[in-house]
PDB file of N, CA and C in Angstrom:
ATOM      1  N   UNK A   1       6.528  14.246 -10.067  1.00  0.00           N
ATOM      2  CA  UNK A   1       5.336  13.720  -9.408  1.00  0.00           C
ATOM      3  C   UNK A   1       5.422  14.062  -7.922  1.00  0.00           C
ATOM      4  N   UNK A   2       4.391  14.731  -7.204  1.00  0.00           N
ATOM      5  CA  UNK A   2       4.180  14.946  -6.297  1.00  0.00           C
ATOM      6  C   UNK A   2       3.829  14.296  -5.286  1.00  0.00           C
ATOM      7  N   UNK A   3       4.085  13.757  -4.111  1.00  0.00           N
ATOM      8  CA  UNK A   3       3.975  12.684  -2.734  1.00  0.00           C
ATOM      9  C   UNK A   3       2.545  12.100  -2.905  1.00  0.00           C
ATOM     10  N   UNK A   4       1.670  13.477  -3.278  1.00  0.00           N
ATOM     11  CA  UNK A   4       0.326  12.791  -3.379  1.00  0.00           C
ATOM     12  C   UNK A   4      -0.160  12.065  -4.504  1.00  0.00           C
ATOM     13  N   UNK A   5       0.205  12.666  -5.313  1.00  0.00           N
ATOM     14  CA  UNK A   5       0.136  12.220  -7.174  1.00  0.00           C
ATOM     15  C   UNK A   5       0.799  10.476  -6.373  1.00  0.00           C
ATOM     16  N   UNK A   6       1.774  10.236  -5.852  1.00  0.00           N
ATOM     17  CA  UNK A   6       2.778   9.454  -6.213  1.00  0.00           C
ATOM     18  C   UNK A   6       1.301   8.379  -5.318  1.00  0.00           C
ATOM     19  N   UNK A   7       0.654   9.133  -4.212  1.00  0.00           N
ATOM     20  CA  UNK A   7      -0.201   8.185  -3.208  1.00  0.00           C
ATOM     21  C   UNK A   7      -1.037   7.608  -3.980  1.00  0.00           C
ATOM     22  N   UNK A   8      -1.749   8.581  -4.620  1.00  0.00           N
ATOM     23  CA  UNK A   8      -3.143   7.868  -5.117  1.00  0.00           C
ATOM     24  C   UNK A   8      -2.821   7.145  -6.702  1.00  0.00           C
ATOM     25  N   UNK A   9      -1.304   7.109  -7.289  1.00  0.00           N
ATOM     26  CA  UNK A   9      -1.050   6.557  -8.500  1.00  0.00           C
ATOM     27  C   UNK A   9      -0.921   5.351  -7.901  1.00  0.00           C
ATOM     28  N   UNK A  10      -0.080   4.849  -6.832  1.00  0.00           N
ATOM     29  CA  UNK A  10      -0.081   3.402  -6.075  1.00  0.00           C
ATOM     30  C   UNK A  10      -1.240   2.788  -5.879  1.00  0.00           C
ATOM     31  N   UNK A  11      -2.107   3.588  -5.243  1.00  0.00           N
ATOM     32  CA  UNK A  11      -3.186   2.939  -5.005  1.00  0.00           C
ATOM     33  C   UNK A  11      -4.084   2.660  -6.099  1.00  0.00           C
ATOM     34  N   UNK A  12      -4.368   3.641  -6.822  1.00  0.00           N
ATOM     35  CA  UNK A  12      -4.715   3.051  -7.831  1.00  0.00           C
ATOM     36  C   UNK A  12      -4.070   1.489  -8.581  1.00  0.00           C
ATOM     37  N   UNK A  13      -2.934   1.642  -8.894  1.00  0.00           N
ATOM     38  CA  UNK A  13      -2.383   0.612  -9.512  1.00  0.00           C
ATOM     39  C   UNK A  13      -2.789  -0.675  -8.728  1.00  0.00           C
ATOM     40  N   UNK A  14      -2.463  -0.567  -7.402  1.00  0.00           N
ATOM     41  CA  UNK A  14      -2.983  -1.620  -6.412  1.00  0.00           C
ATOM     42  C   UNK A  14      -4.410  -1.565  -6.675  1.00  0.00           C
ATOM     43  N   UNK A  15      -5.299  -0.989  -6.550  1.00  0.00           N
ATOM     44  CA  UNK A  15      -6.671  -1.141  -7.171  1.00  0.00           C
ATOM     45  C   UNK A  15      -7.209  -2.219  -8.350  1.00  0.00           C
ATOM     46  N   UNK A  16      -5.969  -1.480  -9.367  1.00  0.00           N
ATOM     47  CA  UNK A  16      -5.810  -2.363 -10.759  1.00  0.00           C
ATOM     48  C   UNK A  16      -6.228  -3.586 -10.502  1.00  0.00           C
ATOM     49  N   UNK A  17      -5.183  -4.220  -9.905  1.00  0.00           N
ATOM     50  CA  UNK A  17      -5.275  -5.559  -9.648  1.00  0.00           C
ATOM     51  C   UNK A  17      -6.296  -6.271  -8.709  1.00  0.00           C
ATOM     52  N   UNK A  18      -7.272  -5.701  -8.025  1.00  0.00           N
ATOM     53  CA  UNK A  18      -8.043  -5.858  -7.140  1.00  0.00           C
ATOM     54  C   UNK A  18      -7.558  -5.807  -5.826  1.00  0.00           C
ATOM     55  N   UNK A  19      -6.982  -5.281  -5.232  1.00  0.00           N
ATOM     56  CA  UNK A  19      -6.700  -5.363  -3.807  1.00  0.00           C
ATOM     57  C   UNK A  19      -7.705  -4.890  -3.304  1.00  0.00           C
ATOM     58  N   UNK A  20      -7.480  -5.748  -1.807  1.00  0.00           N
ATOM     59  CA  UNK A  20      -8.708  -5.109  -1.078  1.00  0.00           C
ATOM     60  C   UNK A  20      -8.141  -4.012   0.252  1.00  0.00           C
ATOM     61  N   UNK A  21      -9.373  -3.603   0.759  1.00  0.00           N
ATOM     62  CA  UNK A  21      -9.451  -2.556   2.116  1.00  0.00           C
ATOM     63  C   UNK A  21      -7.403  -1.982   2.046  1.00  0.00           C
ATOM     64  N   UNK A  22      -7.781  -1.031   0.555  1.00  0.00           N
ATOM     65  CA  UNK A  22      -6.971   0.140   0.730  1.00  0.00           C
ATOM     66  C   UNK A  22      -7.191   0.683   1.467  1.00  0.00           C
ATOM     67  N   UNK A  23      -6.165   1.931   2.068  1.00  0.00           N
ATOM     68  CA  UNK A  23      -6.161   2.641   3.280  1.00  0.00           C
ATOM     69  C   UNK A  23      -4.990   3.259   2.889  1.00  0.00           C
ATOM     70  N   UNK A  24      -5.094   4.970   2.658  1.00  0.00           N
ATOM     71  CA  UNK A  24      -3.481   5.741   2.702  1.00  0.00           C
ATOM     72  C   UNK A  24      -4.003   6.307   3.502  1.00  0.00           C
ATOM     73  N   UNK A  25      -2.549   6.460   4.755  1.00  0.00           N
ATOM     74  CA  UNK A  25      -2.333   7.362   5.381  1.00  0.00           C
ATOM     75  C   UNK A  25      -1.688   8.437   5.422  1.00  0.00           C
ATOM     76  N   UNK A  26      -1.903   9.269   6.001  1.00  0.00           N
ATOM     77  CA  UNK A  26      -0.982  10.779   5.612  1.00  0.00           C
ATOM     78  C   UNK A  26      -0.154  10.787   7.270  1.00  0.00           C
ATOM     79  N   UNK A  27       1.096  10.386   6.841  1.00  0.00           N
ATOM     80  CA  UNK A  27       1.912  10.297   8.600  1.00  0.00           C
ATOM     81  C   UNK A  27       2.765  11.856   8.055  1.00  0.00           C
ATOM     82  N   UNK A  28       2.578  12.236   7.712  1.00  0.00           N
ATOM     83  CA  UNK A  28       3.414  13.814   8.089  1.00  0.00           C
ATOM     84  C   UNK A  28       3.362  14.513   8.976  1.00  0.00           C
ATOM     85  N   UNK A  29       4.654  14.817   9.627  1.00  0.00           N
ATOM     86  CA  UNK A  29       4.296  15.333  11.063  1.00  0.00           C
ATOM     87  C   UNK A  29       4.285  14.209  12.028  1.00  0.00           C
ATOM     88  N   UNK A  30       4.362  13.221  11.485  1.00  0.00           N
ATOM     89  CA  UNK A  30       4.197  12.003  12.818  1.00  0.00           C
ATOM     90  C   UNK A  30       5.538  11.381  12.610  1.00  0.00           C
ATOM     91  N   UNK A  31       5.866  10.955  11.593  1.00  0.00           N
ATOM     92  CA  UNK A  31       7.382   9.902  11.466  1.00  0.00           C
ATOM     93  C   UNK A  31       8.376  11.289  10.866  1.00  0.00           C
ATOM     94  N   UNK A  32       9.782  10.561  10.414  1.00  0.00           N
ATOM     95  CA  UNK A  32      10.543  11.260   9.639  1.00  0.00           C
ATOM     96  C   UNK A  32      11.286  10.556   8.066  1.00  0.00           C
ATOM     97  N   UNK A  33      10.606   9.113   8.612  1.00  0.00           N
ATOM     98  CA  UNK A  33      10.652   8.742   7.375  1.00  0.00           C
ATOM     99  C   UNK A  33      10.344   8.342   5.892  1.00  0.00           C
ATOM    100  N   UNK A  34       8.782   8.800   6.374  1.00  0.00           N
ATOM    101  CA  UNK A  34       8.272   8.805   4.722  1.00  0.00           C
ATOM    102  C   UNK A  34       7.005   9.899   5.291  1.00  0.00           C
ATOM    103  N   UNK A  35       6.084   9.851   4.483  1.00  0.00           N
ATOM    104  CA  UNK A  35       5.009  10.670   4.024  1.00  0.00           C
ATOM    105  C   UNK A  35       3.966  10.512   4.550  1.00  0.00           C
ATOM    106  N   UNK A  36       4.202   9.021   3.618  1.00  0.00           N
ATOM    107  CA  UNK A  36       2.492   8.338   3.661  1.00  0.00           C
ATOM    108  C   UNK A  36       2.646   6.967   3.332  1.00  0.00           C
ATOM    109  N   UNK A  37       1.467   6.426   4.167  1.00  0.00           N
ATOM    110  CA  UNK A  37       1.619   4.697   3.681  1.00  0.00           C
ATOM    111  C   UNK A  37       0.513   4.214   2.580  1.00  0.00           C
ATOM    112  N   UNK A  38       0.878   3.380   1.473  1.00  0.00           N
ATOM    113  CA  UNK A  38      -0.199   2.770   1.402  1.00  0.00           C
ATOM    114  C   UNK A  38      -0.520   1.306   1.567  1.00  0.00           C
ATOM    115  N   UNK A  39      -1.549   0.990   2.265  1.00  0.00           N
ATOM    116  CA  UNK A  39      -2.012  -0.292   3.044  1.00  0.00           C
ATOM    117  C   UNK A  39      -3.162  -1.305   2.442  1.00  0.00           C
ATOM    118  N   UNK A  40      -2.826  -2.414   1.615  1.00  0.00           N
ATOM    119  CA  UNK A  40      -3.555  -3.186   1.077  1.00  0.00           C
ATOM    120  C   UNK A  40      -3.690  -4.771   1.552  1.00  0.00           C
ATOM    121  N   UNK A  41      -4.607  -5.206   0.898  1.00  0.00           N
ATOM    122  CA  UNK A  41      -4.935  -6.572   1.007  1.00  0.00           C
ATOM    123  C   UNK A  41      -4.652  -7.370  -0.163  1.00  0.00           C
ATOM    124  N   UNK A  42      -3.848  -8.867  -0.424  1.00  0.00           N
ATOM    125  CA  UNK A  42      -4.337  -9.355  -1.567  1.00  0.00           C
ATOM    126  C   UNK A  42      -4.893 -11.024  -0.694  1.00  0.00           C
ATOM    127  N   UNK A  43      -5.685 -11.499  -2.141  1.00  0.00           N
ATOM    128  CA  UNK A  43      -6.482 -12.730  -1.041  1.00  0.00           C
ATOM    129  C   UNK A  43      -5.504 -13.807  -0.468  1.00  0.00           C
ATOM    130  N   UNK A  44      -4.413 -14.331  -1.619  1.00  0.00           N
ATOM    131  CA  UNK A  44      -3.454 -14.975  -1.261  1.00  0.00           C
ATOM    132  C   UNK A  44      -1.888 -14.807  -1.515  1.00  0.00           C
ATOM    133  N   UNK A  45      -1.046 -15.315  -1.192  1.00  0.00           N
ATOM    134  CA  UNK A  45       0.071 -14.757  -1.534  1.00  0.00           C
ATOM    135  C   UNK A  45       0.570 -14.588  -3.311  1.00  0.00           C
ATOM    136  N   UNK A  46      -0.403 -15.400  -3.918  1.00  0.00           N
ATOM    137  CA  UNK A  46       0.028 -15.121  -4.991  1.00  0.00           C
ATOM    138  C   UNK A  46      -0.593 -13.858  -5.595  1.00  0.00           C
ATOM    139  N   UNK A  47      -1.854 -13.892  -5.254  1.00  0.00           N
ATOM    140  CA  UNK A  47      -2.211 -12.110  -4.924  1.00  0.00           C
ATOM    141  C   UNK A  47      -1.384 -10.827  -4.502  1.00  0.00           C
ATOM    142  N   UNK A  48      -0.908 -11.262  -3.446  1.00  0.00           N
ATOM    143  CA  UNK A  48      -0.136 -10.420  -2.955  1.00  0.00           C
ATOM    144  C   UNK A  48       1.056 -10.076  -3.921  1.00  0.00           C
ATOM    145  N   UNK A  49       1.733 -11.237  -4.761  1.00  0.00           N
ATOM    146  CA  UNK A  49       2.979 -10.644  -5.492  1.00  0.00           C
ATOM    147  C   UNK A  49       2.424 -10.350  -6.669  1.00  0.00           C
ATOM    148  N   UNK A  50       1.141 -10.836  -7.314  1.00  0.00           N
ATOM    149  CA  UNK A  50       0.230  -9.661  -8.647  1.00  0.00           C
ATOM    150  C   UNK A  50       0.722  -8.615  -8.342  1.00  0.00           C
ATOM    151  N   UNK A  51      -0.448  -8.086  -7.327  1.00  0.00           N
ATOM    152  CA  UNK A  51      -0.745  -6.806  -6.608  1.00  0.00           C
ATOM    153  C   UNK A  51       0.860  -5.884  -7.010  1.00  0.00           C
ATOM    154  N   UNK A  52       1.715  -6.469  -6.387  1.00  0.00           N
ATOM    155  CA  UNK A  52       3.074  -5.970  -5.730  1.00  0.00           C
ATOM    156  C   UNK A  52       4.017  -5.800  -7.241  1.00  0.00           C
ATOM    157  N   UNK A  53       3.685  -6.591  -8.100  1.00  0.00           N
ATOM    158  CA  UNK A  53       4.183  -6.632  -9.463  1.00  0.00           C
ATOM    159  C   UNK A  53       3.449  -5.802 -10.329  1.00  0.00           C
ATOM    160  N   UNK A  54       2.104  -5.429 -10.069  1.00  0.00           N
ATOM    161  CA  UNK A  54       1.192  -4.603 -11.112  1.00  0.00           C
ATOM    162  C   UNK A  54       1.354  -3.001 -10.505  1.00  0.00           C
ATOM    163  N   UNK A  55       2.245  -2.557  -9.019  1.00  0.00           N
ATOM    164  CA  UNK A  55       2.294  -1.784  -8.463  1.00  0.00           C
ATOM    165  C   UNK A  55       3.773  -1.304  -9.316  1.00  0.00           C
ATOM    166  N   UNK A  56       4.744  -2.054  -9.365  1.00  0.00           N
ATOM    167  CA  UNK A  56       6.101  -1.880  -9.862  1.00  0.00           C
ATOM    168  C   UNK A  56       6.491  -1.562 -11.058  1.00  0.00           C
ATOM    169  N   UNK A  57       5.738  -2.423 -11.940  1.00  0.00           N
ATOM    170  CA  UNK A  57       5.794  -2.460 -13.665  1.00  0.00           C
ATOM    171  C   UNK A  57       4.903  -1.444 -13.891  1.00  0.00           C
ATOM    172  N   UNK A  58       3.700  -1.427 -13.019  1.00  0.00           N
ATOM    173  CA  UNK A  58       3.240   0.204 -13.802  1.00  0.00           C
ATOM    174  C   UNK A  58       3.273   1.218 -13.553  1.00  0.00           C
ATOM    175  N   UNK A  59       4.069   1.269 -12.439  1.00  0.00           N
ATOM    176  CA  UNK A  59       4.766   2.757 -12.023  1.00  0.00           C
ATOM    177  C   UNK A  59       6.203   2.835 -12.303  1.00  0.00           C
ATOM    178  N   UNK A  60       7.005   1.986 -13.208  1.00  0.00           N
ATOM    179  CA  UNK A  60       8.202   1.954 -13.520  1.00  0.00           C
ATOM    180  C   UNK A  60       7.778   2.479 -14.876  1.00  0.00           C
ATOM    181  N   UNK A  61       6.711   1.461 -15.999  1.00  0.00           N
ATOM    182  CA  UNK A  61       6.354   2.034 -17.145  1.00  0.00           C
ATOM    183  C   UNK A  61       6.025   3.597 -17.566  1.00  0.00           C
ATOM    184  N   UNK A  62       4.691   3.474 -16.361  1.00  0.00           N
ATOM    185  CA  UNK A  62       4.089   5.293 -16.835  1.00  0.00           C
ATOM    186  C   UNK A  62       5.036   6.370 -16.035  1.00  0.00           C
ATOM    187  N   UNK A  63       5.803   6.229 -15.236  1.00  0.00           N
ATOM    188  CA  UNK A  63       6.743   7.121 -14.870  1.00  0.00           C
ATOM    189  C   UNK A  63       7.958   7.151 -14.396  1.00  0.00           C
ATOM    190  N   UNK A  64       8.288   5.960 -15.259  1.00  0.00           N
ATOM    191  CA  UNK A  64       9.907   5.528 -14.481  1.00  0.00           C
ATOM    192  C   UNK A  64      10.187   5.447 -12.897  1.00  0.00           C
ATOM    193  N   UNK A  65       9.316   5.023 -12.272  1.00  0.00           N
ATOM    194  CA  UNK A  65       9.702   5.155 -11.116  1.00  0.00           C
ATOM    195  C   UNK A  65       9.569   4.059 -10.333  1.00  0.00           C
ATOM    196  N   UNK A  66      10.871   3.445  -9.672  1.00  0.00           N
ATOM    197  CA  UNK A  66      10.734   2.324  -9.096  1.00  0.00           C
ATOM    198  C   UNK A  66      10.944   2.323  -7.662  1.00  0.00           C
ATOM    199  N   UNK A  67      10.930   1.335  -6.971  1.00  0.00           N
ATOM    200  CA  UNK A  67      10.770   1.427  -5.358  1.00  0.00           C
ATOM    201  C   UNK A  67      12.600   1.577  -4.946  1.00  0.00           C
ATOM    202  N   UNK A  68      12.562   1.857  -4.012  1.00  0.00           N
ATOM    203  CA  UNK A  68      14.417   2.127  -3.622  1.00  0.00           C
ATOM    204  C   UNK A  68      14.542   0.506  -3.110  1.00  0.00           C
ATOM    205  N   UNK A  69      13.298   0.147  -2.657  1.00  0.00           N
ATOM    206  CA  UNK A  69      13.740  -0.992  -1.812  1.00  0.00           C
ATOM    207  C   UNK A  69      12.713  -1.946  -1.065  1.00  0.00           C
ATOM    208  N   UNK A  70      12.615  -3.288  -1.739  1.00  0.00           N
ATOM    209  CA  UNK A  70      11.421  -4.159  -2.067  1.00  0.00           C
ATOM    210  C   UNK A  70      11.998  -5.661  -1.083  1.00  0.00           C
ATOM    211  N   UNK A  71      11.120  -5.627   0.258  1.00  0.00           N
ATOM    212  CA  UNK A  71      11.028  -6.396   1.240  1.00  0.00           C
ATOM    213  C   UNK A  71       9.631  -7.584   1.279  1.00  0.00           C
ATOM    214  N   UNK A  72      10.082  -8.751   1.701  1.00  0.00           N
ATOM    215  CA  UNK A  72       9.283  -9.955   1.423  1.00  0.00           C
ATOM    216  C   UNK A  72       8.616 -10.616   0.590  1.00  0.00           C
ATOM    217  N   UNK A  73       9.070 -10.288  -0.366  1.00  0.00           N
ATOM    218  CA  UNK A  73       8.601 -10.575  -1.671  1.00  0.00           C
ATOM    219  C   UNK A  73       8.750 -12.138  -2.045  1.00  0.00           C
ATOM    220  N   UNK A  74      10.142 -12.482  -1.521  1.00  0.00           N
ATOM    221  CA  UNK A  74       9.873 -14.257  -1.742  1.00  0.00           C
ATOM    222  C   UNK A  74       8.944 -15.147  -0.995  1.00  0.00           C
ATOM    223  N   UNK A  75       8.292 -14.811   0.244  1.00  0.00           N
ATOM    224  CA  UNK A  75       7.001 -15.229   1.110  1.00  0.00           C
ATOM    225  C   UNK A  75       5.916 -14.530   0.774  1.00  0.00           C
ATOM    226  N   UNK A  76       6.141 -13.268   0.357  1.00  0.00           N
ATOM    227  CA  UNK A  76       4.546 -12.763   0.045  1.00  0.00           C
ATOM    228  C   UNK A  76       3.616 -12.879   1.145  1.00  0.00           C
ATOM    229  N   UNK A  77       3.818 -12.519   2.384  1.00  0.00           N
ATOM    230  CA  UNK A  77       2.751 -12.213   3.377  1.00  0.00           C
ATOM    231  C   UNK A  77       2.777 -11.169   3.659  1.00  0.00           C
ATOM    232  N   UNK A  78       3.454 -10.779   4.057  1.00  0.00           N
ATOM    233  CA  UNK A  78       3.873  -8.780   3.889  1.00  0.00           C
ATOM    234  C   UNK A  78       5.239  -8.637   2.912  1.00  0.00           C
ATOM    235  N   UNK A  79       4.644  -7.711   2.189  1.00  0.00           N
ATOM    236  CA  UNK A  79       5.378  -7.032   0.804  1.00  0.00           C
ATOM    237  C   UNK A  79       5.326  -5.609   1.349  1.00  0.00           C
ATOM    238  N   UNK A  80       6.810  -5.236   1.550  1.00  0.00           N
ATOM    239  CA  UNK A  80       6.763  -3.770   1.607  1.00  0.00           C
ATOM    240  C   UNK A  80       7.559  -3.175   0.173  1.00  0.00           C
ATOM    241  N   UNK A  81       7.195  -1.982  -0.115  1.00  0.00           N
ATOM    242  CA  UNK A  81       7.886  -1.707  -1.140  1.00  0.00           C
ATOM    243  C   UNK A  81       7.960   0.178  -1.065  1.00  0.00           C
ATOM    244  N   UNK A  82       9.222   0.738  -1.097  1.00  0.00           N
ATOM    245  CA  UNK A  82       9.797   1.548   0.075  1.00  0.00           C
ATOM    246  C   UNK A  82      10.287   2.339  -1.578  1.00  0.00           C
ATOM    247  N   UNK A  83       9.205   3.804  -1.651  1.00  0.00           N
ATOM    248  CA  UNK A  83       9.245   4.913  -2.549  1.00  0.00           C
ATOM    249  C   UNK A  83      10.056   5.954  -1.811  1.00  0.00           C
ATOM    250  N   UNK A  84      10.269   5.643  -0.678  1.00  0.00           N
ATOM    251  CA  UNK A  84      10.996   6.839  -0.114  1.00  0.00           C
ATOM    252  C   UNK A  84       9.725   8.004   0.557  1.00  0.00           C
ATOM    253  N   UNK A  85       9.523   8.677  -0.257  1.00  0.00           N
ATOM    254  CA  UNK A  85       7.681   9.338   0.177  1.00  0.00           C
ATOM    255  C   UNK A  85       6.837   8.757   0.541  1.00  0.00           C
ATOM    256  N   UNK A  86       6.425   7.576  -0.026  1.00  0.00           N
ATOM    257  CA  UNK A  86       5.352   6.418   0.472  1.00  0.00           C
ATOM    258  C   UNK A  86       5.941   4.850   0.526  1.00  0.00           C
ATOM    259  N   UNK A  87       5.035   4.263   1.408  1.00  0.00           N
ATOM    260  CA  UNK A  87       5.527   3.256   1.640  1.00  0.00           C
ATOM    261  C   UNK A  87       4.398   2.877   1.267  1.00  0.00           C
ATOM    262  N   UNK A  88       4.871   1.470   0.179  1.00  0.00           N
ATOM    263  CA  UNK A  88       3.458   0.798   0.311  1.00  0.00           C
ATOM    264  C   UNK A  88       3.315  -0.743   1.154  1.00  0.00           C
ATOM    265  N   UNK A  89       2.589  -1.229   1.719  1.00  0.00           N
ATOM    266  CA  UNK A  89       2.277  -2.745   2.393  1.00  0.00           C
ATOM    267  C   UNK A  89       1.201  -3.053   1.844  1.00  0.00           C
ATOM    268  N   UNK A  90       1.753  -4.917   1.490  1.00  0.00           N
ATOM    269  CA  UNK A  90       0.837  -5.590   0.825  1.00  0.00           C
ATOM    270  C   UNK A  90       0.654  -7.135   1.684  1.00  0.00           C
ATOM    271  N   UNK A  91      -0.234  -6.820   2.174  1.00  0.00           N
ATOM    272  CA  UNK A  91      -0.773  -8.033   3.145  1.00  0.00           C
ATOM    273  C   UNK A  91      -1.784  -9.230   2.476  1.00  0.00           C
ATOM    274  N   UNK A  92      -1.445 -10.322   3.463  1.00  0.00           N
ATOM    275  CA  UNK A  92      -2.549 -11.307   3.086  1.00  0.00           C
ATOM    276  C   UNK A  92      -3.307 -11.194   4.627  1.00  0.00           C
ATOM    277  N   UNK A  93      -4.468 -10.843   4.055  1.00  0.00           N
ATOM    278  CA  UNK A  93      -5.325 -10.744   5.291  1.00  0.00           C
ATOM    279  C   UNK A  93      -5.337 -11.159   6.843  1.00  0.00           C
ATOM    280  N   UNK A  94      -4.597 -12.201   7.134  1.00  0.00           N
ATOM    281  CA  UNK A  94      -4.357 -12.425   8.563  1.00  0.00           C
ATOM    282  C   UNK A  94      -3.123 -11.889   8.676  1.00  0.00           C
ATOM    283  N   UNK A  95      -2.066 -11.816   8.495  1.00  0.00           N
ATOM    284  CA  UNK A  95      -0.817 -10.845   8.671  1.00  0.00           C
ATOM    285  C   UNK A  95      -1.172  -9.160   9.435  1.00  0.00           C
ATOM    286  N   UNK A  96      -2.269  -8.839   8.066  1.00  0.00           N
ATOM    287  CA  UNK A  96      -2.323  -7.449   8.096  1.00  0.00           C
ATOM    288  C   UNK A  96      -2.894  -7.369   9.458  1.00  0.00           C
ATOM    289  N   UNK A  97      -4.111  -8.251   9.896  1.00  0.00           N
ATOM    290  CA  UNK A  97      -5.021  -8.035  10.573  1.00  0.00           C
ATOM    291  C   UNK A  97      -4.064  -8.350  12.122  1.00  0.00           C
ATOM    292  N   UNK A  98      -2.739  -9.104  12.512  1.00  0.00           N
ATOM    293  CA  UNK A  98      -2.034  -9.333  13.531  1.00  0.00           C
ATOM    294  C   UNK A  98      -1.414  -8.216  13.680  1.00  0.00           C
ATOM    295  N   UNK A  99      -0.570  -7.589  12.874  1.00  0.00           N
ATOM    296  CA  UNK A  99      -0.064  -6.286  13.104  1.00  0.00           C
ATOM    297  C   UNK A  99      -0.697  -4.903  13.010  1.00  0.00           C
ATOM    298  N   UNK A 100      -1.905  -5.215  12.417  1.00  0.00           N
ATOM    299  CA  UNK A 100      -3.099  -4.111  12.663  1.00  0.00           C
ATOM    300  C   UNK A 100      -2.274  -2.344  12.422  1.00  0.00           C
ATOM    301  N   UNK A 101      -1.478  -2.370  11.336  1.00  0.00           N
ATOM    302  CA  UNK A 101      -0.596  -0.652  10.633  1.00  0.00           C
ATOM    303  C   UNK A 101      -1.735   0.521  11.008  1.00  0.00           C
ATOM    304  N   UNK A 102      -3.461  -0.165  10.700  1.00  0.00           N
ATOM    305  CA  UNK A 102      -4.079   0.869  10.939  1.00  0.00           C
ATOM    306  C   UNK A 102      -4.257   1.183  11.994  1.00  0.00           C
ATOM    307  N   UNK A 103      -4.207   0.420  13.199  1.00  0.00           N
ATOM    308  CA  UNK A 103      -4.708   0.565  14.364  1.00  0.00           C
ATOM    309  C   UNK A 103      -3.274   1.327  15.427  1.00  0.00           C
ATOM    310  N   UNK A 104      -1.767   1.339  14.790  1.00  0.00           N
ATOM    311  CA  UNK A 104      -1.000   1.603  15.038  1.00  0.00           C
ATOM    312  C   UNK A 104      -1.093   3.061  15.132  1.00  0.00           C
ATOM    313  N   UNK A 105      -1.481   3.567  13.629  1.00  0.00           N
ATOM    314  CA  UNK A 105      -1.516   4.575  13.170  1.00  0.00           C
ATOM    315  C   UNK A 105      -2.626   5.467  13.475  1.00  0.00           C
ATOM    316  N   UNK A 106      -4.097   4.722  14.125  1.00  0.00           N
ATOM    317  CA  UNK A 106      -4.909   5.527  14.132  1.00  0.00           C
ATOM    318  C   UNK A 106      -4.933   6.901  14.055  1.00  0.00           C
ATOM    319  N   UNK A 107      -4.326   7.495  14.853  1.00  0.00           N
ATOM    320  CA  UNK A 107      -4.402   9.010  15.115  1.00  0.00           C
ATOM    321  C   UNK A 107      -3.787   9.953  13.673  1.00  0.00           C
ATOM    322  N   UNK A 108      -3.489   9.421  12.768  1.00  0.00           N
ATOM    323  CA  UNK A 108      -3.053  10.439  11.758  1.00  0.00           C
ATOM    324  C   UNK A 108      -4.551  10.148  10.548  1.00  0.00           C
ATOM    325  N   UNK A 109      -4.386  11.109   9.579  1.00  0.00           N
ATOM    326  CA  UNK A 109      -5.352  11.480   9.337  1.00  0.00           C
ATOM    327  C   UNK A 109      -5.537  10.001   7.895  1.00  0.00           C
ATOM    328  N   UNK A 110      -6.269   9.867   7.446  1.00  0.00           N
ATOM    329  CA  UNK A 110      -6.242   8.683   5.987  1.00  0.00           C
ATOM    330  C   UNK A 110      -7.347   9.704   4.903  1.00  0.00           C
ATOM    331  N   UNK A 111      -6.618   9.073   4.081  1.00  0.00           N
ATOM    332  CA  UNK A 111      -6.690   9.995   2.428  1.00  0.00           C
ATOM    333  C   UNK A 111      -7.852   8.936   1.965  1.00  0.00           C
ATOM    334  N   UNK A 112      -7.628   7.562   2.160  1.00  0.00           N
ATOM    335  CA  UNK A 112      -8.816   6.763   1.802  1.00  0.00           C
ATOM    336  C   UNK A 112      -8.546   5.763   2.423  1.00  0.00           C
ATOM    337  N   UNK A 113     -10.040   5.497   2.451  1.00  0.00           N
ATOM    338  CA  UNK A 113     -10.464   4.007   3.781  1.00  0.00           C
ATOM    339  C   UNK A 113     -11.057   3.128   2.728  1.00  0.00           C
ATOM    340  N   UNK A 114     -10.698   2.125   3.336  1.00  0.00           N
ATOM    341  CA  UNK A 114     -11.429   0.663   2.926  1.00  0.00           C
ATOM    342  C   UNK A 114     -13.386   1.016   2.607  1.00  0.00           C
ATOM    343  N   UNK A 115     -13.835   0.538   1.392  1.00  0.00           N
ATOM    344  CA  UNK A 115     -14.828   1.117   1.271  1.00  0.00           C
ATOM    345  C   UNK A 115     -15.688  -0.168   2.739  1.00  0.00           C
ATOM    346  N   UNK A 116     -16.695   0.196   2.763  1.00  0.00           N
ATOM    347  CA  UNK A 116     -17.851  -0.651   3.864  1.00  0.00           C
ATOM    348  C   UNK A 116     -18.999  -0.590   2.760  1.00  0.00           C
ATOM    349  N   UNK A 117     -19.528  -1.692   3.110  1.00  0.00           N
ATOM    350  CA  UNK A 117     -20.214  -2.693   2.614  1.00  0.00           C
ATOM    351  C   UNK A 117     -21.649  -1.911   2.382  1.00  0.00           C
ATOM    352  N   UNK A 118     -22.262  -1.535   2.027  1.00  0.00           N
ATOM    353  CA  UNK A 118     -23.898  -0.615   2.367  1.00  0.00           C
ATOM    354  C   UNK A 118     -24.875  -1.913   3.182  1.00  0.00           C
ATOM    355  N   UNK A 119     -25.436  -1.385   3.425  1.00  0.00           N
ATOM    356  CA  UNK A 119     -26.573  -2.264   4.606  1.00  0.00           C
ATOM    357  C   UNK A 119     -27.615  -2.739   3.435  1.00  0.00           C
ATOM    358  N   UNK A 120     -27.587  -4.084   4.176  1.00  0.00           N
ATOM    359  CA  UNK A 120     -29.323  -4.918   3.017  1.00  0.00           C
ATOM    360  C   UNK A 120     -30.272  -4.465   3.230  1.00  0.00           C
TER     361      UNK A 120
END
């Protein structure tokens, strides 16, 4: 599986479960330690460890592949979970929104944005 295959299989899976305002970034060329991030929302922390559990079990199932290394998971406000190529973060909405990953990151390019709402 390929870095990107590996991006949009996360996100998807995170999808699965409903997360909200996905966002992968493509940091290549910017860091040296991974790839790409992927950046989610769940509504509450028990959301957040769904999310983070429907990300693990079904990318362990459909391709054996598990994270090297799975951070905050007993608080569930930020869940990182560390593929080595991608990183994924799983926020509960005020967390995400204090440390603002996207606003860090602005300048690299994103594979997919949080959809926006269409106008009434």
């Amino acid at each position: 599986m390929t870095s990107e295959q590996l991006v949009e299989a996360l996100a998807d899976l995170a999808a699965d479960k409903k997360a909200l305002d996905i966002v992968e970034l493509d940091l290549r060329g910017a860091v040296d330690y991974t790839d790409y991030f992927v950046i989610c929302s769940g509504t509450s922390d028990r959301h957040v460890k769904a999310i983070c559990d429907g990300i693990r079990y079904g990318l362990k199932d459909a391709n054996g592949i598990g994270p090297r290394l799975v951070e905050g998971l007993t608080e569930a406000r930020w869940v990182l979970l560390d593929y080595l190529d991608v990183v994924v973060h799983v926020f509960v909405p005020e967390v995400r929104e204090f440390y603002g990953l996207e606003r860090l990151w602005g300048e690299v390019p994103q594979l997919r944005a949080p959809a926006v709402p269409a106008p009434a």
